[in-house]
PDB file of N, CA and C in Angstrom:
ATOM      1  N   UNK A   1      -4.365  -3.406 -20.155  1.00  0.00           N
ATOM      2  CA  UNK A   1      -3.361  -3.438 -19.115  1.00  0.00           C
ATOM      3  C   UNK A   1      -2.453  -4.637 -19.361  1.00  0.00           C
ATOM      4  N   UNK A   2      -1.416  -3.826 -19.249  1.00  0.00           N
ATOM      5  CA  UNK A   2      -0.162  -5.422 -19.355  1.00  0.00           C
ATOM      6  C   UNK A   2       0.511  -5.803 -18.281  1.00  0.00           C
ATOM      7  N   UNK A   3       1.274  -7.106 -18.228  1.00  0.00           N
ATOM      8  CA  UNK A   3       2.179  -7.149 -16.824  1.00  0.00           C
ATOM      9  C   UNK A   3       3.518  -6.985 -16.536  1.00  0.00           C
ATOM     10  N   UNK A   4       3.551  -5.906 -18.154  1.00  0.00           N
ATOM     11  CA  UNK A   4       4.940  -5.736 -17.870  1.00  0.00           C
ATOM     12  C   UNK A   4       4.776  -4.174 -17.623  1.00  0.00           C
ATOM     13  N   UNK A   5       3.502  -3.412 -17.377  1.00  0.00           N
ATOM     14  CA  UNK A   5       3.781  -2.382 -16.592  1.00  0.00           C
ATOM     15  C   UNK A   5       3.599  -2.014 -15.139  1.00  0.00           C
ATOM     16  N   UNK A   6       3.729  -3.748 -14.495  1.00  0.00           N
ATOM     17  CA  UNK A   6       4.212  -3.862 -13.332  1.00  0.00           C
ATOM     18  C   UNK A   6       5.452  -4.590 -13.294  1.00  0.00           C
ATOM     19  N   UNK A   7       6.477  -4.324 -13.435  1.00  0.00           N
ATOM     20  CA  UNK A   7       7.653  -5.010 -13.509  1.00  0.00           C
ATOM     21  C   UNK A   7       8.528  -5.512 -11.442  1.00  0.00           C
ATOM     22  N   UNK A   8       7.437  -4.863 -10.655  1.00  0.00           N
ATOM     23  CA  UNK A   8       8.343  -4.949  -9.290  1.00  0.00           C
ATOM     24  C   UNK A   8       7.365  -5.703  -8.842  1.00  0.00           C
ATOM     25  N   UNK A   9       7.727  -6.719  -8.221  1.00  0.00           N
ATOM     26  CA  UNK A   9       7.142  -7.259  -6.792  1.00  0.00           C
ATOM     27  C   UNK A   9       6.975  -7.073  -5.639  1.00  0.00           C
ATOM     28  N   UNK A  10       6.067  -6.450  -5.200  1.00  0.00           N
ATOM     29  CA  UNK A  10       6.048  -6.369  -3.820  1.00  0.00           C
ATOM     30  C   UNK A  10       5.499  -7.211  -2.844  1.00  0.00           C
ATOM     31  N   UNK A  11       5.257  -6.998  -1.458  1.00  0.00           N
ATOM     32  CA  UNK A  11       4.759  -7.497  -0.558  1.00  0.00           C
ATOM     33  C   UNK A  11       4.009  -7.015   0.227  1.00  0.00           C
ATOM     34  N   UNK A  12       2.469  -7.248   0.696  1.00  0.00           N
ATOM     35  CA  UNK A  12       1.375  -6.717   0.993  1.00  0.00           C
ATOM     36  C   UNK A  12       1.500  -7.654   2.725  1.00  0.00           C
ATOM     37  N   UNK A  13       1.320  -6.706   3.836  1.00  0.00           N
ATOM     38  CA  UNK A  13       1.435  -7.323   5.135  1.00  0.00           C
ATOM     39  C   UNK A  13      -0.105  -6.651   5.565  1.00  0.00           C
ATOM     40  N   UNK A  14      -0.825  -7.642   6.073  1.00  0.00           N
ATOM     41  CA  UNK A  14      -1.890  -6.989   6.528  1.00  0.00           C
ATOM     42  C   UNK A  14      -2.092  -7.598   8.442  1.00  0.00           C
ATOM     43  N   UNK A  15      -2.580  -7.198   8.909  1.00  0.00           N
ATOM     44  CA  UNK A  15      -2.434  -7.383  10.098  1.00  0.00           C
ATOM     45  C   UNK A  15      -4.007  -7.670  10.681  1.00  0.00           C
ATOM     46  N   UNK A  16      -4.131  -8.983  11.761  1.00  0.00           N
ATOM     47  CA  UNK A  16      -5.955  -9.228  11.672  1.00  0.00           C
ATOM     48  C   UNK A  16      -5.661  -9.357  13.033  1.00  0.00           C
ATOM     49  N   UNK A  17      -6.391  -8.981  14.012  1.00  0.00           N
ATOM     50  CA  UNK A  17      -6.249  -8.423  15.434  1.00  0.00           C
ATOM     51  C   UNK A  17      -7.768  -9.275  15.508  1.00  0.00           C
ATOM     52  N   UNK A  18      -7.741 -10.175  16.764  1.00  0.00           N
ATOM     53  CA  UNK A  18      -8.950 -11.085  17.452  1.00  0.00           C
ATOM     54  C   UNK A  18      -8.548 -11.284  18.768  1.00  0.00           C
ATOM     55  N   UNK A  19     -10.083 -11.439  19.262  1.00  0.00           N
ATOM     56  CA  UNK A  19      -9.900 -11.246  20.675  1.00  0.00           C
ATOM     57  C   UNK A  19     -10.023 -13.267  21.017  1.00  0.00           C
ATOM     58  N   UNK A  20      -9.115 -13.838  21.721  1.00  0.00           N
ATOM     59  CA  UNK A  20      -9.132 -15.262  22.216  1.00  0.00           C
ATOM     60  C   UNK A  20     -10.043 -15.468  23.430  1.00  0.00           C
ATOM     61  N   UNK A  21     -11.303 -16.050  23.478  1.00  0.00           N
ATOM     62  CA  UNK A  21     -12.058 -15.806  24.654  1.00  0.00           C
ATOM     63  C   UNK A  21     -11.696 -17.015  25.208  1.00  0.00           C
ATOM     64  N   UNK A  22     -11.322 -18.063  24.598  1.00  0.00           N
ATOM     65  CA  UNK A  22     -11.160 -19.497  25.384  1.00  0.00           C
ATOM     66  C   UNK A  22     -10.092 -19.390  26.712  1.00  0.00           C
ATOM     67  N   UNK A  23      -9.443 -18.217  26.131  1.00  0.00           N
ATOM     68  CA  UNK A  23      -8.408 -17.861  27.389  1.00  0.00           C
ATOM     69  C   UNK A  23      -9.324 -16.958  28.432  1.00  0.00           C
ATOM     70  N   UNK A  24      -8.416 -17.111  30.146  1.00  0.00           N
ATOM     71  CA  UNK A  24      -9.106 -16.075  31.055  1.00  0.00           C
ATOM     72  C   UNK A  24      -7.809 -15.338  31.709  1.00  0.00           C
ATOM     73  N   UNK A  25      -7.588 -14.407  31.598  1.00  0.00           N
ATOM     74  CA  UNK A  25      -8.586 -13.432  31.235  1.00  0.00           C
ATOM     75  C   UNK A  25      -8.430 -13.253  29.565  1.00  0.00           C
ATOM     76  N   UNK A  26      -9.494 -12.874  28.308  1.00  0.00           N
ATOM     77  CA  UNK A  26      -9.456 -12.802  26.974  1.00  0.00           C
ATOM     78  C   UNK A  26      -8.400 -12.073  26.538  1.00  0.00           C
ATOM     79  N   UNK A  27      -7.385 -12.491  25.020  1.00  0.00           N
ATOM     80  CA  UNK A  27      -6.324 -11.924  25.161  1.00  0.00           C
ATOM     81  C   UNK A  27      -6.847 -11.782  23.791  1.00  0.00           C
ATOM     82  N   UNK A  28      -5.442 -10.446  23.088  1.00  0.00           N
ATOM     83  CA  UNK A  28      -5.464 -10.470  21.699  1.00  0.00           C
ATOM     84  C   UNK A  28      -4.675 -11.181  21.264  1.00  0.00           C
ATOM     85  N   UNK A  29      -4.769 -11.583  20.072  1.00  0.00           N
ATOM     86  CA  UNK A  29      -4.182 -12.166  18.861  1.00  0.00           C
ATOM     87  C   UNK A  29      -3.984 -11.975  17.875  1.00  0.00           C
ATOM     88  N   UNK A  30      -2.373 -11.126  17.823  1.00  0.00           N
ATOM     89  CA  UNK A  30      -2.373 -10.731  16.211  1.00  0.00           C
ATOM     90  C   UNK A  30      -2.195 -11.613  15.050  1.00  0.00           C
ATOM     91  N   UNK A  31      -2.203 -11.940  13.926  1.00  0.00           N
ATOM     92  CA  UNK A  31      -2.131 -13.042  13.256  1.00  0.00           C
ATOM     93  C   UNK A  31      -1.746 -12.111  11.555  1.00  0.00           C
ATOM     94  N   UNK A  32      -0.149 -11.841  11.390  1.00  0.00           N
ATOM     95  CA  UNK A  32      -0.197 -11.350  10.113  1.00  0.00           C
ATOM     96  C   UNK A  32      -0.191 -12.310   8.932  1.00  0.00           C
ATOM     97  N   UNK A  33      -0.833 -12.077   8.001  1.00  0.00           N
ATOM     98  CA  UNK A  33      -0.776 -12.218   6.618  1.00  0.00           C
ATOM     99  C   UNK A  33      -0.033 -11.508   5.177  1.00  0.00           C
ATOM    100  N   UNK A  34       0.866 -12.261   4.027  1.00  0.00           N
ATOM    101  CA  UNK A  34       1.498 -11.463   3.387  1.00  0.00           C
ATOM    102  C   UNK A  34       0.874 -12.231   2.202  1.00  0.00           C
ATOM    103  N   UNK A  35       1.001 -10.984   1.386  1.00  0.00           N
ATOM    104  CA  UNK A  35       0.516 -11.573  -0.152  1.00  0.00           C
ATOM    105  C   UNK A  35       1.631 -11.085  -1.100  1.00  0.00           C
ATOM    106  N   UNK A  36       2.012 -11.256  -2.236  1.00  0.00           N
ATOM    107  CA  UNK A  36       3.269 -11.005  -3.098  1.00  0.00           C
ATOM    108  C   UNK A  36       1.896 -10.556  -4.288  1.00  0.00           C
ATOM    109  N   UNK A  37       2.578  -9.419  -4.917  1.00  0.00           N
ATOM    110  CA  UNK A  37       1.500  -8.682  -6.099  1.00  0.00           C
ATOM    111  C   UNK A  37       2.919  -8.035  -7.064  1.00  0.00           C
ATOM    112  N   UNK A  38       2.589  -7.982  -8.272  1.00  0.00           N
ATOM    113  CA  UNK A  38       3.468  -7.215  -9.185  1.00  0.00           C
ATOM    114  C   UNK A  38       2.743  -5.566  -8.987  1.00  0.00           C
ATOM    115  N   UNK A  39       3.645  -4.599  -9.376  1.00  0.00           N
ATOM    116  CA  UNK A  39       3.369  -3.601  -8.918  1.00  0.00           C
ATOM    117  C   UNK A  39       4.380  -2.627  -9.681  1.00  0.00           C
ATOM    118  N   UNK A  40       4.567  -1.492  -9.577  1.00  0.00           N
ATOM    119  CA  UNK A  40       4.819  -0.312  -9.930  1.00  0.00           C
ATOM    120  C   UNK A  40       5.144   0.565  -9.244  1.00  0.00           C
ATOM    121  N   UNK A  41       6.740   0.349  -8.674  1.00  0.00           N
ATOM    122  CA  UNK A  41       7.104   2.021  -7.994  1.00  0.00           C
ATOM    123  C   UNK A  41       7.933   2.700  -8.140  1.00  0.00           C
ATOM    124  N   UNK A  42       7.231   3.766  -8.049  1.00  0.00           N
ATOM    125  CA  UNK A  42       7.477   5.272  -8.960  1.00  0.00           C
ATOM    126  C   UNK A  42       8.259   5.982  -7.476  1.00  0.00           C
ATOM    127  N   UNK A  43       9.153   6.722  -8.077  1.00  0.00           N
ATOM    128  CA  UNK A  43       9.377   8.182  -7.580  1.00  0.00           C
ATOM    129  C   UNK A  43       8.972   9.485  -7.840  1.00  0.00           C
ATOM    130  N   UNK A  44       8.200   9.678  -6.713  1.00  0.00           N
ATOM    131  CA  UNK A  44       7.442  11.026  -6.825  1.00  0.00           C
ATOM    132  C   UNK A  44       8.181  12.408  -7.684  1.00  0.00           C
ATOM    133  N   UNK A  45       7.710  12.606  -8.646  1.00  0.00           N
ATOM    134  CA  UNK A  45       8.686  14.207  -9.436  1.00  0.00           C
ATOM    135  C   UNK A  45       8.081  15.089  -8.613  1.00  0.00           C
ATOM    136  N   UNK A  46       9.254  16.330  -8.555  1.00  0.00           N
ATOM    137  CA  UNK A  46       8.940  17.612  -7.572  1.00  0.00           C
ATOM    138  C   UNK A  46       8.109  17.957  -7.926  1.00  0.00           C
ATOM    139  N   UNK A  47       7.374  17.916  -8.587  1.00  0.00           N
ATOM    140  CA  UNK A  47       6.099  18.657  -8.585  1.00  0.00           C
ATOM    141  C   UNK A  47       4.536  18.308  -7.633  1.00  0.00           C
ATOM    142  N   UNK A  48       5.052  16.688  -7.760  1.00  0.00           N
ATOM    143  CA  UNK A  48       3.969  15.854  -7.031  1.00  0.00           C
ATOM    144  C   UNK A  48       4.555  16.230  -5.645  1.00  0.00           C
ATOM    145  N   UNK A  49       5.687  16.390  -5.189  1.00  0.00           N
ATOM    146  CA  UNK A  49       6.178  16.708  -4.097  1.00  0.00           C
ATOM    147  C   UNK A  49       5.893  17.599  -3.148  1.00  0.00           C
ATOM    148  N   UNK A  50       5.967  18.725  -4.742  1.00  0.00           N
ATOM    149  CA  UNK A  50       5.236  20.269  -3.373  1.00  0.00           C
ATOM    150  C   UNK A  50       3.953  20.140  -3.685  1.00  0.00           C
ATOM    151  N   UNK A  51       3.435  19.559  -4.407  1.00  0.00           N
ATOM    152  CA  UNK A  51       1.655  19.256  -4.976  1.00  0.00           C
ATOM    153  C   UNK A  51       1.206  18.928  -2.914  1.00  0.00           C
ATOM    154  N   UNK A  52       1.960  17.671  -2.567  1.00  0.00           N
ATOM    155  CA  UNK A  52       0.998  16.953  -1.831  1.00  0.00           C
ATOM    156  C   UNK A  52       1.834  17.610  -0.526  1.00  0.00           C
ATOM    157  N   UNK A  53       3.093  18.565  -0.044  1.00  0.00           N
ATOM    158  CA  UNK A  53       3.770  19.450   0.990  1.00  0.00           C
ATOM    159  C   UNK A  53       3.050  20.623   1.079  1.00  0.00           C
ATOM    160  N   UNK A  54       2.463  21.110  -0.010  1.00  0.00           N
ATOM    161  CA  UNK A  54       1.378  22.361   0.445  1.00  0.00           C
ATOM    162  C   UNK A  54       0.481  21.743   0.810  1.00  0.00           C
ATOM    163  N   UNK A  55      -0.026  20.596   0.709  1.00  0.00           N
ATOM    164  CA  UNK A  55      -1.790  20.703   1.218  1.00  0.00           C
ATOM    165  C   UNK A  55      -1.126  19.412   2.686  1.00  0.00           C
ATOM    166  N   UNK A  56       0.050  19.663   3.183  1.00  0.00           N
ATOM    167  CA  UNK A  56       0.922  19.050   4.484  1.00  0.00           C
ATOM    168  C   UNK A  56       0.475  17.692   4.243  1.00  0.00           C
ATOM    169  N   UNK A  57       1.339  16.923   3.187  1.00  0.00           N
ATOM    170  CA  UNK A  57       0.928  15.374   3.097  1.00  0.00           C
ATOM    171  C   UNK A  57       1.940  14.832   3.030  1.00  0.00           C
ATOM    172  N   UNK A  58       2.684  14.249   3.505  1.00  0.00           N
ATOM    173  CA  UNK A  58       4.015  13.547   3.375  1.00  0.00           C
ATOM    174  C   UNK A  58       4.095  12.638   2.012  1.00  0.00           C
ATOM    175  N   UNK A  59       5.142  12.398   1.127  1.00  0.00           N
ATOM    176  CA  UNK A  59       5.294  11.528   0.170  1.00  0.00           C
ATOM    177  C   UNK A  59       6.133  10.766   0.212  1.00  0.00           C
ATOM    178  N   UNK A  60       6.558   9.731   0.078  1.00  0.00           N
ATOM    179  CA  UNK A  60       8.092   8.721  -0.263  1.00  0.00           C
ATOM    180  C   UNK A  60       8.370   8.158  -1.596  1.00  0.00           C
ATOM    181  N   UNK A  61       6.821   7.882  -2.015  1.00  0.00           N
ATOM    182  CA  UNK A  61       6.951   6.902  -3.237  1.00  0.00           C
ATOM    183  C   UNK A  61       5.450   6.517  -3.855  1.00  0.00           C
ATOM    184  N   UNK A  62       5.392   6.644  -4.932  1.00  0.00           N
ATOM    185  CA  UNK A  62       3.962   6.230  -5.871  1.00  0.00           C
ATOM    186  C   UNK A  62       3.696   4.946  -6.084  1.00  0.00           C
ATOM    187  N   UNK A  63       2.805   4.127  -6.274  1.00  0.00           N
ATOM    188  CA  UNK A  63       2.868   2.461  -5.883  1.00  0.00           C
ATOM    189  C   UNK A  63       1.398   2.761  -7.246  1.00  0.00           C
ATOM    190  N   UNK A  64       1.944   2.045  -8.212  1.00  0.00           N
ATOM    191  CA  UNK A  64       0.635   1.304  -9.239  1.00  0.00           C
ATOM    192  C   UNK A  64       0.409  -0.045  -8.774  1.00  0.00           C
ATOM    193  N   UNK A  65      -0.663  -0.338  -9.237  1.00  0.00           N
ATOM    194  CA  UNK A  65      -1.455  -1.979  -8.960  1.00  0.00           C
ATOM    195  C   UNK A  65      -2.678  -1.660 -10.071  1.00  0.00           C
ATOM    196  N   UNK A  66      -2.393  -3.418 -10.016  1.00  0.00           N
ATOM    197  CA  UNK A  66      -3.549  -3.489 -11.066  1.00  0.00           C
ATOM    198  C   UNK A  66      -4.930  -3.078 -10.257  1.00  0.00           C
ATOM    199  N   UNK A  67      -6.144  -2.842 -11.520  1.00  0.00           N
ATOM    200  CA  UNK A  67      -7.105  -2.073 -10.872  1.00  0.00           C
ATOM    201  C   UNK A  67      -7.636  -3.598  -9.740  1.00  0.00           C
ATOM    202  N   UNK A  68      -8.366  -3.169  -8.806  1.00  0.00           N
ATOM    203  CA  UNK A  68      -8.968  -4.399  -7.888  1.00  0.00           C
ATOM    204  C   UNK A  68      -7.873  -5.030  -7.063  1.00  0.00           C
ATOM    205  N   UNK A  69      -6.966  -4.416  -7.276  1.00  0.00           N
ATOM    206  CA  UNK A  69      -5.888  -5.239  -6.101  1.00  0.00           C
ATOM    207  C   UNK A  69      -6.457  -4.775  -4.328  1.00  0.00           C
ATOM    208  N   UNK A  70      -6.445  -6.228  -3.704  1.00  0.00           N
ATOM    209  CA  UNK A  70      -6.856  -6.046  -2.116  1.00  0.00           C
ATOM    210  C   UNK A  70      -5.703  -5.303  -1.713  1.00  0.00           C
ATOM    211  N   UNK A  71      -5.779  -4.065  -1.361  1.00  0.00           N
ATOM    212  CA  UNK A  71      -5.108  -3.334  -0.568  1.00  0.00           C
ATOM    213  C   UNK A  71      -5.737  -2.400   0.067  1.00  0.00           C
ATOM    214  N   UNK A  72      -5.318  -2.225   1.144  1.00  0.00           N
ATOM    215  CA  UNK A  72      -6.286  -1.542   2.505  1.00  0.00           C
ATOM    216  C   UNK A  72      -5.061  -0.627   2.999  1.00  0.00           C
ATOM    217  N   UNK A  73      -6.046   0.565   3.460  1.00  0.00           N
ATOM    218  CA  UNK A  73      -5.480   1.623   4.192  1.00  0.00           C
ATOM    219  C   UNK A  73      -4.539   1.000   5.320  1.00  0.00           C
ATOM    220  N   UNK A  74      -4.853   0.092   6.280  1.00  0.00           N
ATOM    221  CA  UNK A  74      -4.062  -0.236   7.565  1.00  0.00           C
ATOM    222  C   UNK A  74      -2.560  -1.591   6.269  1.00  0.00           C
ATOM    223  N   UNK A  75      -2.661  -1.491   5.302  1.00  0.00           N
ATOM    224  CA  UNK A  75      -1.830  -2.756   5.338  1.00  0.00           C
ATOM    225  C   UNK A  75       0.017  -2.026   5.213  1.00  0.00           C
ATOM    226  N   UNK A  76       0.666  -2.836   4.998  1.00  0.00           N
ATOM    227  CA  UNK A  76       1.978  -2.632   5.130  1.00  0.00           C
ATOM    228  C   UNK A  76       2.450  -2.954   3.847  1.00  0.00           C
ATOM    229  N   UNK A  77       3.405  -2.095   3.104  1.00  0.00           N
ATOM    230  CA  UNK A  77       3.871  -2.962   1.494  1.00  0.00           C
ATOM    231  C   UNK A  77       5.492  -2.975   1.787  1.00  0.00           C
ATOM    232  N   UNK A  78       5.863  -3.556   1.503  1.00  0.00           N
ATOM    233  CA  UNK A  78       7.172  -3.943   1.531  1.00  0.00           C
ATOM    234  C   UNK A  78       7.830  -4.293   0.307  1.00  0.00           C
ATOM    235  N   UNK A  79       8.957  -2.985   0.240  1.00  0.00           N
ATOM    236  CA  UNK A  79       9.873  -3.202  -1.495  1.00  0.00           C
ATOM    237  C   UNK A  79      11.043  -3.128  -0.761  1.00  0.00           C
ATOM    238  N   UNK A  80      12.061  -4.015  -1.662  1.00  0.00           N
ATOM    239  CA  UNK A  80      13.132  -3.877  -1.481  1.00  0.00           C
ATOM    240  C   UNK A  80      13.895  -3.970  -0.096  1.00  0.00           C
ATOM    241  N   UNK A  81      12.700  -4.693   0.673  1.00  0.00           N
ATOM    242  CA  UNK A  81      13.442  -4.278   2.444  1.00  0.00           C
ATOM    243  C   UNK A  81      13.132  -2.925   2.554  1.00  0.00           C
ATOM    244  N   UNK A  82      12.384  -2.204   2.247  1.00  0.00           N
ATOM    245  CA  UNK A  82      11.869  -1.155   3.048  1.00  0.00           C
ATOM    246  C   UNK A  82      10.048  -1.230   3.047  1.00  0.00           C
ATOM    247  N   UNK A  83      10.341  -0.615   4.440  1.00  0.00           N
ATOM    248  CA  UNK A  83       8.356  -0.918   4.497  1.00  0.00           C
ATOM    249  C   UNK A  83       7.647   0.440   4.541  1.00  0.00           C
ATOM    250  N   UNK A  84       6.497  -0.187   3.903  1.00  0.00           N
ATOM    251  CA  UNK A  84       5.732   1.608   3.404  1.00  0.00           C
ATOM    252  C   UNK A  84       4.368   1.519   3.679  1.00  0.00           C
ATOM    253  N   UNK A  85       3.878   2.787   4.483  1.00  0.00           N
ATOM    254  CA  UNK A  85       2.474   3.039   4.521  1.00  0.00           C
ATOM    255  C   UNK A  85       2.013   3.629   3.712  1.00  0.00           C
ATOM    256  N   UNK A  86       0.081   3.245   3.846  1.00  0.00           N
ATOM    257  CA  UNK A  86      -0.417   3.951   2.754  1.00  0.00           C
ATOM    258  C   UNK A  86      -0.433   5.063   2.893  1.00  0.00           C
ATOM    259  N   UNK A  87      -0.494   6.404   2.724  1.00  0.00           N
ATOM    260  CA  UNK A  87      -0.915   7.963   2.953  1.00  0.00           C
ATOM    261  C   UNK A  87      -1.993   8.299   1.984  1.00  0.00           C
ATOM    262  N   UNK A  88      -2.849   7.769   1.527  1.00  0.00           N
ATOM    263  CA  UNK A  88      -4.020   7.949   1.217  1.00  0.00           C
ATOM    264  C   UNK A  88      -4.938   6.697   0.432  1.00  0.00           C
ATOM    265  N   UNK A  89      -6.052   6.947  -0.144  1.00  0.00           N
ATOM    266  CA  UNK A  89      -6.563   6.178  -0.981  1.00  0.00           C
ATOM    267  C   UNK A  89      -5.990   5.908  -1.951  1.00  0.00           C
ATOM    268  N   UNK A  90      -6.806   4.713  -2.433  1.00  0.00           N
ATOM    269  CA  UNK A  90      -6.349   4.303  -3.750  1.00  0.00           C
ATOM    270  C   UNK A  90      -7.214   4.878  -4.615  1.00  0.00           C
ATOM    271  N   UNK A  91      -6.565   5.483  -5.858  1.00  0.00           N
ATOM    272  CA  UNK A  91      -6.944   6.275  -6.759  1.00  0.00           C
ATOM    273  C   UNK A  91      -7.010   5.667  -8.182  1.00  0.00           C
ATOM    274  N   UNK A  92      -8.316   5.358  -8.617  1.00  0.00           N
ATOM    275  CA  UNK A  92      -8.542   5.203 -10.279  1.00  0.00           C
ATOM    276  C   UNK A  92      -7.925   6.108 -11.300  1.00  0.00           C
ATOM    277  N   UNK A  93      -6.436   5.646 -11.413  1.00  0.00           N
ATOM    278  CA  UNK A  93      -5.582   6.251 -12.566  1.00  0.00           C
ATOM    279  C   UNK A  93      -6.363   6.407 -13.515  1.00  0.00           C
ATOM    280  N   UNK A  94      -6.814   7.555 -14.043  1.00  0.00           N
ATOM    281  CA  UNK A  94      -7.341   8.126 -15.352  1.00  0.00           C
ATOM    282  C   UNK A  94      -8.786   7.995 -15.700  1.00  0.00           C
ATOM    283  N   UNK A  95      -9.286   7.075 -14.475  1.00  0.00           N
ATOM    284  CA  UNK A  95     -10.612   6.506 -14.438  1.00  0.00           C
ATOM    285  C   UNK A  95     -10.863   5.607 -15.390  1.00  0.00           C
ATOM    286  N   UNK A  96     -10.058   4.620 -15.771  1.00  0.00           N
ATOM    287  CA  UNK A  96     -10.106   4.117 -16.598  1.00  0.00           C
ATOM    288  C   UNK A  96     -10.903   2.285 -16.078  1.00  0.00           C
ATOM    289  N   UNK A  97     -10.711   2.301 -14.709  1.00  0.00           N
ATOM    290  CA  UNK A  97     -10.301   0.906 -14.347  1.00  0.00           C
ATOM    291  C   UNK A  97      -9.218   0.147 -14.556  1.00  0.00           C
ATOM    292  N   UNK A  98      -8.090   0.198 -14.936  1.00  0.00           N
ATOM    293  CA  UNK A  98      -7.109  -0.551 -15.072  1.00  0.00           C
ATOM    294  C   UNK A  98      -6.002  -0.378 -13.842  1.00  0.00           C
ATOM    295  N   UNK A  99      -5.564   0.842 -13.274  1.00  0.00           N
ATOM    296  CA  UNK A  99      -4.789   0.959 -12.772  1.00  0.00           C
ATOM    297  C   UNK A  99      -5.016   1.454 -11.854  1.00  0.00           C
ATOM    298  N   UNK A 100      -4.575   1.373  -9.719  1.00  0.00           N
ATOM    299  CA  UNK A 100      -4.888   2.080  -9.334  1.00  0.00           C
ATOM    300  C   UNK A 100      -3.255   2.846  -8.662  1.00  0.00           C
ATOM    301  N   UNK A 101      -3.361   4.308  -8.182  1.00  0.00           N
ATOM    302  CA  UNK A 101      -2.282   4.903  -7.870  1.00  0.00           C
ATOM    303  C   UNK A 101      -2.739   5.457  -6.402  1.00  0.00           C
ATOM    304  N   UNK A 102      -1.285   4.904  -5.521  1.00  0.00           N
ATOM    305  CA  UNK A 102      -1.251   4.677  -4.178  1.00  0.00           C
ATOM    306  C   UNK A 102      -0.024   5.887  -3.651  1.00  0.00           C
ATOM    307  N   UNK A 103      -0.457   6.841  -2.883  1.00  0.00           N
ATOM    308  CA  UNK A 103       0.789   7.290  -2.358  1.00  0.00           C
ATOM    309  C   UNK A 103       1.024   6.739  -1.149  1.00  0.00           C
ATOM    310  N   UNK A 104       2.383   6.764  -0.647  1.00  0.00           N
ATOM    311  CA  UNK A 104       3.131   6.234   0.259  1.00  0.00           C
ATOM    312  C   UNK A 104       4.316   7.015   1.102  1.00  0.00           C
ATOM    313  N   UNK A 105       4.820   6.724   2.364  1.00  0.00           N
ATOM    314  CA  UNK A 105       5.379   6.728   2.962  1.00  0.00           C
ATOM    315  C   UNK A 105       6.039   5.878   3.662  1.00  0.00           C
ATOM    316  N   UNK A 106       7.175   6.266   3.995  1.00  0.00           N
ATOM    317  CA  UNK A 106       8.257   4.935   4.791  1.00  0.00           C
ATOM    318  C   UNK A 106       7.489   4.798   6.265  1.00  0.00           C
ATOM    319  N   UNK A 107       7.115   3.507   6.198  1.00  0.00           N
ATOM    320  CA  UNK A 107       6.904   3.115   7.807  1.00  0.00           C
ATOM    321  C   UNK A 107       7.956   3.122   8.916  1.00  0.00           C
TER     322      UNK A 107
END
């Protein structure tokens, strides 16, 4: 794996929700976190398009990361000023361990 077949930077927003008991009555506390990762995004070809519209899955955009990158179903990625959810797991490109492939949607 190289790092120039992540050539984009993105931004990983994750969001950590705690309950403050020192307060009365106990309140929440959201507290976000962002991480910056090189990355890989793809535009879905029509094929992946009606691939994941027949089985009713919305698509926007394909997101590579290196294999082991912390990314979680609830987090937020952010390219370019636009923000994107995950729409599924992360997937072991080729099973190789090196790469994993993320589909997405515009938040």
């Amino acid at each position: 794996m190289f790092l120039e077949e992540f050539p984009h930077t993105i931004t990983v927003e994750r969001k950590a929700v705690t309950v403050d008991h020192t307060a009365y009555p106990p309140k929440e506390v959201t507290k976000i976190s962002s991480e910056m990762m090189k990355a890989f995004m793809d535009t879905p070809t029509t094929s992946q398009l009606a691939d994941f519209k027949a089985i009713g899955v919305e698509l926007s955009s394909m997101l590579f990361v290196p294999y082991g990158a912390d990314i979680r179903r609830t987090d937020i990625i952010i390219y370019d000023d636009v923000k994107y959810k995950l729409n599924g797991d992360l997937e072991d490109q080729g099973r190789q361990h090196e790469i994993y492939r993320v589909p997405l949607i515009r938040a």
